[in-house]
Protein backbone atom coordinates (compact mmCIF):
# COMPACT_ATOMS: atom_id res chain seq x y z
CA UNK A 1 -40.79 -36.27 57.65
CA UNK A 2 -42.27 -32.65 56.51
CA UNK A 3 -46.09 -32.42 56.88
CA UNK A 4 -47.93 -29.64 54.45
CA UNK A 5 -50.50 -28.26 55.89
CA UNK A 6 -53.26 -25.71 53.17
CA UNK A 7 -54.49 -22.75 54.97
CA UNK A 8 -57.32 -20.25 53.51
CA UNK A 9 -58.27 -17.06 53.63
CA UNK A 10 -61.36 -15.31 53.62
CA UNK A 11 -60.97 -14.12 49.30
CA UNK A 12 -60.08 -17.52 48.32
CA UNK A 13 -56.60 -17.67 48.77
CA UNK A 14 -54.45 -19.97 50.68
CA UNK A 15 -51.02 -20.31 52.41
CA UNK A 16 -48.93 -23.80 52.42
CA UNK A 17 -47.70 -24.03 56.19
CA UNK A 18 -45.06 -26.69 57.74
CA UNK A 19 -46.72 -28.39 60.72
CA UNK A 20 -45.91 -30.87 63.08
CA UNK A 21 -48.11 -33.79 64.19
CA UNK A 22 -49.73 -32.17 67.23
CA UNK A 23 -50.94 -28.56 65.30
CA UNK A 24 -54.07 -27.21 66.09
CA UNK A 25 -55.69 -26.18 62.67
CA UNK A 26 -58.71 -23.89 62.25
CA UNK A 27 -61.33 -25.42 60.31
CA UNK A 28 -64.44 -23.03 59.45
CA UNK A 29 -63.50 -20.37 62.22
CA UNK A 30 -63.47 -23.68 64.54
CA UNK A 31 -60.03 -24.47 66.57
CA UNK A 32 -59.21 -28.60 66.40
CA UNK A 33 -57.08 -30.75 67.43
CA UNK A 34 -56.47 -33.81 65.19
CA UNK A 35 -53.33 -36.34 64.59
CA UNK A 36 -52.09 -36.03 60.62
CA UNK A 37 -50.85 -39.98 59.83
CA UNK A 38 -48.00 -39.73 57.20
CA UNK A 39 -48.76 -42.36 54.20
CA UNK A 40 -46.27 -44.81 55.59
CA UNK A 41 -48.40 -44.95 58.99
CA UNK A 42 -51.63 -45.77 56.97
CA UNK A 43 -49.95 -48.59 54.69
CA UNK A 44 -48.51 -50.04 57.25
CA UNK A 45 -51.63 -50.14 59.37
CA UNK A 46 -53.04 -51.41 56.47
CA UNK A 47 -50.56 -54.57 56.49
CA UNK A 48 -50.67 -55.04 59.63
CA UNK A 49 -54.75 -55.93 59.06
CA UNK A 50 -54.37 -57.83 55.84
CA UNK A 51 -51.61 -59.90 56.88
CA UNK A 52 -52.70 -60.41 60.54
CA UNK A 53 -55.81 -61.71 59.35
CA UNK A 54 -55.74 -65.73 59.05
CA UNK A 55 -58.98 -65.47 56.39
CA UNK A 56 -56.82 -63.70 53.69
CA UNK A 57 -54.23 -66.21 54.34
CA UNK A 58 -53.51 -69.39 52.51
CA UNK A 59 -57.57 -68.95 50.54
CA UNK A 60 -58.73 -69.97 47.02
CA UNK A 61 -59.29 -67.08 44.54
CA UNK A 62 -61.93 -67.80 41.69
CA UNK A 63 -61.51 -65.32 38.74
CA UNK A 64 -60.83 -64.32 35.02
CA UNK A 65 -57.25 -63.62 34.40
CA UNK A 66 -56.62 -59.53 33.18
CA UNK A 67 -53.61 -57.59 32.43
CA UNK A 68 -51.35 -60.30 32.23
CA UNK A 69 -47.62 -59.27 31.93
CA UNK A 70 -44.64 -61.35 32.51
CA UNK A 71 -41.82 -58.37 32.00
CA UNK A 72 -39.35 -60.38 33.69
CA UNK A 73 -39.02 -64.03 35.16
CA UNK A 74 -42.38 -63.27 37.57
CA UNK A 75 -45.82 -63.06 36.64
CA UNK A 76 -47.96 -59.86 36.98
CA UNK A 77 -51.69 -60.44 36.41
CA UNK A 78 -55.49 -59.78 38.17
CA UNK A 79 -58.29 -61.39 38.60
CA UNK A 80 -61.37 -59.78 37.97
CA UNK A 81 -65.22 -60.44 38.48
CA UNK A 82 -68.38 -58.38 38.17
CA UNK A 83 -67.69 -57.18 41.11
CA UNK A 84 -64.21 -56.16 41.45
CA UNK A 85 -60.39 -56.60 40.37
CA UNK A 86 -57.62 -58.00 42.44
CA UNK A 87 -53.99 -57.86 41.56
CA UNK A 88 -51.83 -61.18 41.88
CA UNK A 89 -48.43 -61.92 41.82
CA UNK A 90 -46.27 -65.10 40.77
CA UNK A 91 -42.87 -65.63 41.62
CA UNK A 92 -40.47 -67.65 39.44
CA UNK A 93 -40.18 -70.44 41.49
CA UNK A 94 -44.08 -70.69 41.66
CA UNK A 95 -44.49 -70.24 38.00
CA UNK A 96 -41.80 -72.82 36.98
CA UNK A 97 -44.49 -75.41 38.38
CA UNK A 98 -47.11 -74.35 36.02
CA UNK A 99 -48.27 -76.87 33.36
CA UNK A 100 -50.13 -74.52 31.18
CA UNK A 101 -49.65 -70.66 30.07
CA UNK A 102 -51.75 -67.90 31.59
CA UNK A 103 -53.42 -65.56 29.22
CA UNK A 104 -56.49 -62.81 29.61
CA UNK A 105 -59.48 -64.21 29.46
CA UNK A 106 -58.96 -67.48 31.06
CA UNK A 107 -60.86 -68.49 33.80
CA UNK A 108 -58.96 -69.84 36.72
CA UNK A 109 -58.36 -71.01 40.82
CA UNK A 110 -55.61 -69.12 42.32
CA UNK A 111 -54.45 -70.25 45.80
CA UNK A 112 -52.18 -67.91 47.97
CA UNK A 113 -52.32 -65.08 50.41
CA UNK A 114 -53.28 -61.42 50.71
CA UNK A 115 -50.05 -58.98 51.61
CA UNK A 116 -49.45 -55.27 51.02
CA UNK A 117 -46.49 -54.18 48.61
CA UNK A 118 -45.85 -51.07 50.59
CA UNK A 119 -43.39 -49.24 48.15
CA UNK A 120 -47.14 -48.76 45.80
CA UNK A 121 -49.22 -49.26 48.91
CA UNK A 122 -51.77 -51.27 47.24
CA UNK A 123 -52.71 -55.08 48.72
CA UNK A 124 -52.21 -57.72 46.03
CA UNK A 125 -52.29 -61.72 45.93
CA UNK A 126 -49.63 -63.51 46.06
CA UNK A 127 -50.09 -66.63 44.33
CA UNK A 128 -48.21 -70.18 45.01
CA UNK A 129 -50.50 -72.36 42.71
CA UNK A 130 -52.94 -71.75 40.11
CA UNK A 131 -55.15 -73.78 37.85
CA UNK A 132 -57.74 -73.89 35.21
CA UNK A 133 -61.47 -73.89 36.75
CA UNK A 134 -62.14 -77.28 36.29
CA UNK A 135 -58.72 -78.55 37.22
CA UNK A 136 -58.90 -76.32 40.47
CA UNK A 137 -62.00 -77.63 41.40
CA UNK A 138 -60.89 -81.41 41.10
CA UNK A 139 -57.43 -80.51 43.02
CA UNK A 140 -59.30 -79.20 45.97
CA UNK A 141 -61.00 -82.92 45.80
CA UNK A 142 -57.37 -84.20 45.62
CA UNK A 143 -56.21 -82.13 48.32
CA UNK A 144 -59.38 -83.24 50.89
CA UNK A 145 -58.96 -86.94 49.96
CA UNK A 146 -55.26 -86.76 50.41
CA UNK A 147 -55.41 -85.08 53.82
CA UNK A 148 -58.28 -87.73 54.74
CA UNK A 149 -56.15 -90.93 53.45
CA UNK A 150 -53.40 -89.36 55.42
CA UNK A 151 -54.98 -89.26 58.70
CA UNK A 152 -56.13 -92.81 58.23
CA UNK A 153 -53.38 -94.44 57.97
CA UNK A 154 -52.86 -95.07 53.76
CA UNK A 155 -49.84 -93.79 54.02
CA UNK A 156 -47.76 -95.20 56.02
CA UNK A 157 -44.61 -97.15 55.11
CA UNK A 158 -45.37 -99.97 57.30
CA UNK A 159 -48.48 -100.84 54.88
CA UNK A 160 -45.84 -101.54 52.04
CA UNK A 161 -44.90 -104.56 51.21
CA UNK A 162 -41.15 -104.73 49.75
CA UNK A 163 -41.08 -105.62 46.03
CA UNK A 164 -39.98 -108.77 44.81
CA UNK A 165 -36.06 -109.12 43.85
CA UNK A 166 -36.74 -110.84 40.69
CA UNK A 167 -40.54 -111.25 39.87
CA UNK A 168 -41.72 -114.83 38.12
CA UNK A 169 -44.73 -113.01 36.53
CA UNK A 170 -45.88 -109.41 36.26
CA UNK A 171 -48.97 -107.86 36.50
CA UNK A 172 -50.14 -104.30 34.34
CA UNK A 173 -53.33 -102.57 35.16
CA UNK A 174 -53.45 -100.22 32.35
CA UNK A 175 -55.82 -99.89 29.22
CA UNK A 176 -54.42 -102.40 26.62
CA UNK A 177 -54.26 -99.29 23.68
CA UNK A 178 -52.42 -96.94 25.53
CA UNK A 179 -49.13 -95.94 25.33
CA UNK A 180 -48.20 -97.30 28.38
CA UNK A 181 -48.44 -101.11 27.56
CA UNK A 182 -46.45 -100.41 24.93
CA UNK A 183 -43.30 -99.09 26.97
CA UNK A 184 -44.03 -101.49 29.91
CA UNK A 185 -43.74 -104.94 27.16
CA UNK A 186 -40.73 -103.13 25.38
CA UNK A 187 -38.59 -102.15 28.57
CA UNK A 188 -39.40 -105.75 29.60
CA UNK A 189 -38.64 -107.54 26.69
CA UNK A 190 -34.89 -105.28 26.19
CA UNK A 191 -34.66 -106.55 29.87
CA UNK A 192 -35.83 -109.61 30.80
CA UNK A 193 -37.03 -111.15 27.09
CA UNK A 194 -38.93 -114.44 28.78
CA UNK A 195 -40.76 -112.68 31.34
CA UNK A 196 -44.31 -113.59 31.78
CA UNK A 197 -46.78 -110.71 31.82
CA UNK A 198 -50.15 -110.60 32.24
CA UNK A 199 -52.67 -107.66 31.75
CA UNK A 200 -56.10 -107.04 33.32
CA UNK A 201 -57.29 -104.61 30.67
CA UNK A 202 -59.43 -101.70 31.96
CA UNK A 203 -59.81 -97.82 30.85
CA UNK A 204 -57.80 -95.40 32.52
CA UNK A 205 -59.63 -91.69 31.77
CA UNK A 206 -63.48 -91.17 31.89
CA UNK A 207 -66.35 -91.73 34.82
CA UNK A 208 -65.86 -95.36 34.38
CA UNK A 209 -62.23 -95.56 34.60
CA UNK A 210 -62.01 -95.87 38.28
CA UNK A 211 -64.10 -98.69 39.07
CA UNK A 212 -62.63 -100.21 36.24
CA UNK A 213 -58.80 -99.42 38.08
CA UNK A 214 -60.32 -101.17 41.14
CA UNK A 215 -61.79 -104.25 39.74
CA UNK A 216 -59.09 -104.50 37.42
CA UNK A 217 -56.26 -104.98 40.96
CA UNK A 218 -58.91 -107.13 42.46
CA UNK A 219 -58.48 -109.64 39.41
CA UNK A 220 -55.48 -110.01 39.73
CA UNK A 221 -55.12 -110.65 43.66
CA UNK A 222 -58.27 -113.07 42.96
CA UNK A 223 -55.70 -114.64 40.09
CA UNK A 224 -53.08 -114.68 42.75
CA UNK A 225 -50.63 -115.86 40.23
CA UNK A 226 -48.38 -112.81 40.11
CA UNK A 227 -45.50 -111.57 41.84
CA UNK A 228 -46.31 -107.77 41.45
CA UNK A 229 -48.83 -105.10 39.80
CA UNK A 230 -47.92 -101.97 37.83
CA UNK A 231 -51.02 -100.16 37.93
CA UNK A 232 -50.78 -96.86 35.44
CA UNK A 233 -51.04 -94.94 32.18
CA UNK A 234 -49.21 -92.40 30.18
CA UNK A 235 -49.39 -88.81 30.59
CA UNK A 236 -51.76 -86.06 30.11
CA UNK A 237 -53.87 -83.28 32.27
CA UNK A 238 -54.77 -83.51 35.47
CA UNK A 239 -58.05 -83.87 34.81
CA UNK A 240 -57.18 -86.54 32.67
CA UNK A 241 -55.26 -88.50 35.57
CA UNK A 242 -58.14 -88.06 37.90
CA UNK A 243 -59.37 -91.66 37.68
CA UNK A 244 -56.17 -92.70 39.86
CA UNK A 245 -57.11 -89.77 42.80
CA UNK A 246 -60.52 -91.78 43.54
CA UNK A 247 -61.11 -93.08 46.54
CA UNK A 248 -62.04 -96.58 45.24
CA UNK A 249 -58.58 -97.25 43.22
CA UNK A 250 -56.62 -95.98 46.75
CA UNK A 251 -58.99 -98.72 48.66
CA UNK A 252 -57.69 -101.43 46.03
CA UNK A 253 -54.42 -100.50 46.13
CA UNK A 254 -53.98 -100.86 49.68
CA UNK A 255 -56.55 -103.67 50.21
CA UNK A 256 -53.90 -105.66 47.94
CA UNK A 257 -51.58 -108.70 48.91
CA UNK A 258 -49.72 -108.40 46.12
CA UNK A 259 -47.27 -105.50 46.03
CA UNK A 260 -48.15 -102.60 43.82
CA UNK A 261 -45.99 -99.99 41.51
CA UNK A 262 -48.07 -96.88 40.58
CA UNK A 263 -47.08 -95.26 37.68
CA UNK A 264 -49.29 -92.35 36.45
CA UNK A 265 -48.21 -90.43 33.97
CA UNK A 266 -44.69 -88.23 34.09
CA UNK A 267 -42.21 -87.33 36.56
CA UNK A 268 -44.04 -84.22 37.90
CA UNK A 269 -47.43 -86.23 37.66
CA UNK A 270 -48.01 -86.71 41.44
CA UNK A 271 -51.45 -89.21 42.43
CA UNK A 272 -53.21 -90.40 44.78
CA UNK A 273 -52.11 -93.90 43.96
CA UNK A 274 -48.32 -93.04 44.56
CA UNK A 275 -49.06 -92.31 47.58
CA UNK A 276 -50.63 -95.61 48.53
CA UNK A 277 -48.64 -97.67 46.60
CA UNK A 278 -45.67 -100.28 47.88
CA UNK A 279 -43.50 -98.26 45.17
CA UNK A 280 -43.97 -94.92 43.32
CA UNK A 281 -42.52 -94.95 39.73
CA UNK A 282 -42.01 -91.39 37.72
CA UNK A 283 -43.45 -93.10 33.93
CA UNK A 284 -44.47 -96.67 32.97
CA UNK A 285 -41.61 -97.14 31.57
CA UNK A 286 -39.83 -96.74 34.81
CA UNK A 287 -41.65 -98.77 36.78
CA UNK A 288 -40.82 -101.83 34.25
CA UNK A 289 -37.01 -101.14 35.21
CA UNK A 290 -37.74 -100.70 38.75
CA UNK A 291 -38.78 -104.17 39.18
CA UNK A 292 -37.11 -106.42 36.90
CA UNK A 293 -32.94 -106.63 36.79
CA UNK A 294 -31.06 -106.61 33.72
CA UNK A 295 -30.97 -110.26 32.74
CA UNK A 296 -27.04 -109.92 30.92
CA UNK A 297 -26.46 -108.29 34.60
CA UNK A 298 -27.73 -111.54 36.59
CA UNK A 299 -26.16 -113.40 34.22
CA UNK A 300 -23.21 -111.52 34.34
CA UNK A 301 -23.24 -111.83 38.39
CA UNK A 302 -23.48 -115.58 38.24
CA UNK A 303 -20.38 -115.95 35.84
CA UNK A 304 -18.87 -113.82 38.26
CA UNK A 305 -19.77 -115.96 40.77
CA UNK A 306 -19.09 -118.84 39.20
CA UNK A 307 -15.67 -117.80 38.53
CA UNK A 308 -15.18 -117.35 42.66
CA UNK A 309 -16.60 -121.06 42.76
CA UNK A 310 -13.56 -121.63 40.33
CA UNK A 311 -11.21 -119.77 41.95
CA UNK A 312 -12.37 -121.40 45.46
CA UNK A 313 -11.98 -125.10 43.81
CA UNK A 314 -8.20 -124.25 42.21
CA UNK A 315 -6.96 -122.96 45.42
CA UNK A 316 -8.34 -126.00 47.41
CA UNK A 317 -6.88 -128.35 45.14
CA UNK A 318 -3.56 -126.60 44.96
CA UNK A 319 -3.57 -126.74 48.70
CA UNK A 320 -4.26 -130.60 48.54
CA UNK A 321 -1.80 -130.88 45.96
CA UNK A 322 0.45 -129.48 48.37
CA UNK A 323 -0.20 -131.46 51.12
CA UNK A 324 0.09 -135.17 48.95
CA UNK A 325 3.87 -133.27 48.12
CA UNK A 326 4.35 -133.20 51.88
CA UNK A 327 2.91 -136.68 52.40
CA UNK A 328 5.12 -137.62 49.35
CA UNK A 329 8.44 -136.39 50.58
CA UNK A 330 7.76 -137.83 53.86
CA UNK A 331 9.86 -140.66 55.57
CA UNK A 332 6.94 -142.82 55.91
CA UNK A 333 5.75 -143.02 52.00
CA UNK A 334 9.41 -142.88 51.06
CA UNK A 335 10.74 -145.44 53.11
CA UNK A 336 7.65 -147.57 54.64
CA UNK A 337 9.41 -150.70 55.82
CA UNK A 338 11.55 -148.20 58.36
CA UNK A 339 8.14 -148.02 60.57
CA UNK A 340 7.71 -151.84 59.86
CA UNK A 341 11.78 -152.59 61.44
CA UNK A 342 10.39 -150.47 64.26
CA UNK A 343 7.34 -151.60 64.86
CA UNK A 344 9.58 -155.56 64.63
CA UNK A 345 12.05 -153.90 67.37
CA UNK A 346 8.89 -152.89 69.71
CA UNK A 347 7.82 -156.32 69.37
CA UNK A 348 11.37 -157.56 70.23
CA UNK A 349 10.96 -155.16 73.39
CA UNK A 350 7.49 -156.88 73.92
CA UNK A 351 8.96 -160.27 74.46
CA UNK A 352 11.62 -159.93 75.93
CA UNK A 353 9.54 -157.60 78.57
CA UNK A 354 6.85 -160.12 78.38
CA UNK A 355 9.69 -162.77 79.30
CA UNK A 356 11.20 -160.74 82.06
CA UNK A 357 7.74 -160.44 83.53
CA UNK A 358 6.82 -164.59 83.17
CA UNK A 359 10.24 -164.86 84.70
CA UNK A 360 9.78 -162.52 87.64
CA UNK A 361 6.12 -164.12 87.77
CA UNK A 362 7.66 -167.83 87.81
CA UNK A 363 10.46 -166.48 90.82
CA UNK A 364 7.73 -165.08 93.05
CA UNK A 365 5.54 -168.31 92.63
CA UNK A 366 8.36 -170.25 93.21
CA UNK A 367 9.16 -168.13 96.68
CA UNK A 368 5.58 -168.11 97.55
CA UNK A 369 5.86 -172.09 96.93
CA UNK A 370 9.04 -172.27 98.95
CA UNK A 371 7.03 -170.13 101.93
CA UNK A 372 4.11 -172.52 101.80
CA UNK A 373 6.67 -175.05 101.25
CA UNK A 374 8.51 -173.89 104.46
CA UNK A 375 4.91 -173.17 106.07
CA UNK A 376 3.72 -177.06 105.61
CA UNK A 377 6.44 -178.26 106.53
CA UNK A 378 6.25 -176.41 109.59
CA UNK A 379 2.52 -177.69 110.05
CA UNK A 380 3.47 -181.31 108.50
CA UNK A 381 -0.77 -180.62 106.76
CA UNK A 382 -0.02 -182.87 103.90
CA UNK A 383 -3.53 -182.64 102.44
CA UNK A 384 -2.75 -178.68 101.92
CA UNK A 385 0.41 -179.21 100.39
CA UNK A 386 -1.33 -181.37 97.40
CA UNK A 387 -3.94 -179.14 97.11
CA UNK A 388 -1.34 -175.95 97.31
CA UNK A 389 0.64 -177.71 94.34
CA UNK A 390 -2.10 -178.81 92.26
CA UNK A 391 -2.99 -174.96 92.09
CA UNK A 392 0.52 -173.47 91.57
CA UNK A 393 0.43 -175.79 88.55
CA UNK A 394 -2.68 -174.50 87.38
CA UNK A 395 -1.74 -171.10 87.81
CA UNK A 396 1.37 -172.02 85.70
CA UNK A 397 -0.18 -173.32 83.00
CA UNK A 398 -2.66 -170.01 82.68
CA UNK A 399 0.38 -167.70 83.41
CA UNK A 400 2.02 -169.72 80.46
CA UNK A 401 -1.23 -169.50 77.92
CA UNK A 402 -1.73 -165.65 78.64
CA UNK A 403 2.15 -165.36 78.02
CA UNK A 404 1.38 -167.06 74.38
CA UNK A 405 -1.77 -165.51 73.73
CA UNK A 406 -0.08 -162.27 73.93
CA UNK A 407 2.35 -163.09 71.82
CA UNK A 408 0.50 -164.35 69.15
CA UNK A 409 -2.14 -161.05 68.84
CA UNK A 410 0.91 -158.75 68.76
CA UNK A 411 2.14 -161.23 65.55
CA UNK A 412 -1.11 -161.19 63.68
CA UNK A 413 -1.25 -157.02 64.30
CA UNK A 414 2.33 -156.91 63.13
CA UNK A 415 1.29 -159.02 60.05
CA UNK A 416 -1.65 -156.98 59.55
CA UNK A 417 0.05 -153.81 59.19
CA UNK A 418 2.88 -155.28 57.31
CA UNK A 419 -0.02 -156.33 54.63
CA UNK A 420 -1.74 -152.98 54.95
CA UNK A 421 1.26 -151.42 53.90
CA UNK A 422 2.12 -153.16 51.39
CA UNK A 423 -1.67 -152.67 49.71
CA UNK A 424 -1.43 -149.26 50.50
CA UNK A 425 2.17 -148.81 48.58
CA UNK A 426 1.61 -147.29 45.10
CA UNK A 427 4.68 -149.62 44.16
CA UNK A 428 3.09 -152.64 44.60
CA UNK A 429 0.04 -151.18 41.88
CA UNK A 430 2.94 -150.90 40.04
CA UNK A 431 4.61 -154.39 40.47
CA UNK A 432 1.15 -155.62 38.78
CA UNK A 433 1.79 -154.35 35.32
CA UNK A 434 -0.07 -150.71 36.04
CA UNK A 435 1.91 -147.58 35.10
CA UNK A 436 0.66 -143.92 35.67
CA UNK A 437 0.55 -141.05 32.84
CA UNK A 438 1.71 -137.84 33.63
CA UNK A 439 1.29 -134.75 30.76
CA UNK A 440 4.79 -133.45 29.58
CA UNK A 441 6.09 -131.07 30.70
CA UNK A 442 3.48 -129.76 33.32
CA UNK A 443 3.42 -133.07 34.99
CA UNK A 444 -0.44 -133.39 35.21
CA UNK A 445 -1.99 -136.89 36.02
CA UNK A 446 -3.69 -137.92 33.15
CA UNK A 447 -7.14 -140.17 33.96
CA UNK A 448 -9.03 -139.45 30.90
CA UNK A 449 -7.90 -139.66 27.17
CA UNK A 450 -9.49 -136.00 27.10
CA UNK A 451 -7.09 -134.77 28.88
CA UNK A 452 -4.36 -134.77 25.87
CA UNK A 453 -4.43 -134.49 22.09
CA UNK A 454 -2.91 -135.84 19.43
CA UNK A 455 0.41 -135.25 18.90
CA UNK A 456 1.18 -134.33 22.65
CA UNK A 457 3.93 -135.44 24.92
CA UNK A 458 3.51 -137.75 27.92
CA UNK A 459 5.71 -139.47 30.86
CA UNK A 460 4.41 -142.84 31.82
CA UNK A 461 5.89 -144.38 35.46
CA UNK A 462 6.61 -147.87 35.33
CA UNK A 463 7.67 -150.56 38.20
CA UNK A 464 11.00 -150.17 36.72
CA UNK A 465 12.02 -146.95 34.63
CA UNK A 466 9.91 -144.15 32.88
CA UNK A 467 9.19 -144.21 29.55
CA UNK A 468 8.81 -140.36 27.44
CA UNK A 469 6.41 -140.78 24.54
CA UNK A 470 4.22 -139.14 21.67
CA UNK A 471 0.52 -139.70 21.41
CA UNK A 472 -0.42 -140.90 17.88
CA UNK A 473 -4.41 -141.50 18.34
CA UNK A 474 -6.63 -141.11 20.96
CA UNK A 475 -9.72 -143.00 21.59
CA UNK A 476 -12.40 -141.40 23.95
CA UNK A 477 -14.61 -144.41 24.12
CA UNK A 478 -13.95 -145.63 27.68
CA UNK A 479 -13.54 -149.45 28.05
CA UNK A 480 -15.05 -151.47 31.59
């Protein structure tokens, strides 16, 4: 970089010299030697201070607004005092967020920090958030609460308490003429038309509104007779929402068993209260579809349901159906009296078996007889050989009943099952005079006079034959 150095003479004039940083310069006859800093060295020893500094960074600004001038999407604008003027800058993003328009004159709170805009090499404030005096002052309240609330534990998602799926009775903390009744009952009513509500009236703006929040929650846990509270109001300034960033409404809110829906004013509206809350709604009107389904949607889910159920039912019976085909078709419903000629054969097998067995019993008692026969009369003990008969007789005669008595319980389980059959036969219904209807042509069994109308076809099973025929009345009146 060139540095210009003036140099006079003793008549006044003066000669424009090129020096480097290091010249020795003669000031009033005296030789010194001093460092020249170019104006790029001095700015940025400037920004080095002002941004180094931690006071200039992230501070509140109180002033009036001067020389506003928004030439393209930023905004260009000072704040002034008494005392001094300080030039501020708002970038788009920043200025996007404001909810009211800057103009001269208006007295303000600027929060941002102090940097140097080299290129001009003036310092300047850059600004992230701004508001109207009294709305400044009151979100530097909000701010400190916040942060306090934060560190206590008010916060925290394992103080909620999950809302209920579908809510037997609603609570509304609101004022009963704002707007936001109004949209609460009519989102309510388009979706759930019998839901209970009930309100615990209070006002929601002034220096009475939050105590009147508070005690308004706490009648309604005392009521204990609701499933969950919207507490909220319609829009409006921050100042005007200030009733719901008191301390007392966040101490209600999470001192409450019930769960809680805050819904303060619109979507950019941010509270106290949302924080705390079980649930944060954007508008009333949202918080009234956050907790309440659609009723046509539950009842649309249980006809869905319902027609599963039906479904479920259908293919169950068409699987029974199914199996009484198989059970139809088999050998033993088709031809019963086959399993009653085998069950006779095993019976024939029984006693003959049985037979063989008294036969083989009788042969060994008769060689045992013969050995005690040959044994006596080896001992001539004629006393023992009485006694010895008298007891092969007996034995006889019980060998002999068992024989019988096992015949006769294998005849009364053969006649059982031969009578159990038979009851169990559809044919024999039929050999009484019954028939059975069947719809023509589905072949549907028909047990109700419902089942057909007038004029329809039906095949009716008899004993003997099937008969086709037309119905000509129908009586639904059922006869015992």
């Amino acid at each position: 970089m060139r540095l210009l150095a003036i140099k006079f003479d003793n008549e006044g004039g003066f000669a424009i010299l090129q020096l480097s940083n290091e010249d020795r310069i003669q000031v009033q006859g005296q030789k010194m030697s001093v460092h020249i800093y170019t104006v790029g060295e001095i700015t940025r020893y400037i920004k080095r201070l002002v941004e180094g500094d931690e006071i200039l960074q992230d501070i509140w600004v109180r002033g009036e607004i001067s020389n506003f001038k928004a030439p393209s999407r930023h905004l260009y604008f000072a704040l002034k005092d008494e005392e001094g003027l300080l030039s501020c800058i708002m970038f788009q993003d920043r200025a996007d967020t404001l909810k009211f328009a800057l103009k001269n004159g208006l007295e303000v709170v600027a929060q941002g920090s102090m940097r140097v805009y080299k290129p001009q090499g003036k310092y300047q404030l850059y600004v992230q958030e701004i508001h109207p005096l009294g709305e400044g002052v009151l979100y530097l309240r909000f701010e400190q609460l916040k942060e306090e609330l934060k560190r206590q534990g008010y916060f925290e998602p394992e103080h909620k308490v999950p809302l209920p799926y579908l809510p037997q009775r609603i609570g509304v903390v609101t004022s009963p003429e704002g707007a936001a009744i109004r949209d609460i009952l009519t989102v309510l009513d388009g979706r759930f038309p019998n839901m209970e509500i009930v309100l615990s009236p209070c006002r929601v703006q002034g220096k009475e509104a939050p105590q009147a929040i508070a005690q308004a929650i706490r009648d309604l846990n005392d009521y204990g007779e609701v499933d969950v509270i919207i507490v909220g109001r319609g829009g409006g300034s921050f100042e005007d929402l200030f009733s719901f960033n008191e301390r007392i409404v966040a101490e209600a809110i999470y001192d409450s068993r019930i769960p809680i829906v805050s819904a303060v004013g619109h979507e950019i509206d941010v509270t106290i209260s949302d924080f705390v809350a079980d649930k944060r709604a954007p508008t009333p009107s949202a918080a009234a579809e956050l907790i309440i389904p659609k009723k046509k949607d539950l009842l649309e889910s249980l006809r869905g349901q319902q027609q599963r159920v039906c479904y479920l039912i259908n293919n169950y019976l068409d699987i029974a159906h199914g199996d009484l085909d198989k059970i139809k078709s088999s050998p033993a419903f088709r031809q019963p009296y086959r399993r009653i000629e085998d069950l006779r054969q095993e019976i024939d097998d029984f006693e003959r078996r049985i037979g063989s067995c008294i036969v083989q019993k009788q042969e060994l008692a008769r060689n045992g007889l013969s050995s005690l026969a040959h044994g006596l009369r080896q001992s001539s003990p004629l006393q023992m050989i009485n006694l010895s008969r008298e007891k092969l007789d007996r034995l006889r005669d019980k060998l002999e009943g068992l024989g019988k008595m096992r015949i006769e319980k294998e005849k009364e389980k053969l006649s059982f099952g031969k009578d159990r059959l038979r009851d169990l036969s559809p044919l024999s219904i039929l050999k009484r005079g019954y028939s059975i209807c069947f719809s023509y042509p589905k072949g549907e069994i028909i047990t109700a006079s419902k089942q057909v109308k007038k004029g329809a076809k039906m095949r009716t099973k008899l004993h003997r034959g099937t008969l086709y025929s037309r119905v000509y009345q129908r009586e639904d009146k059922s006869e015992v």
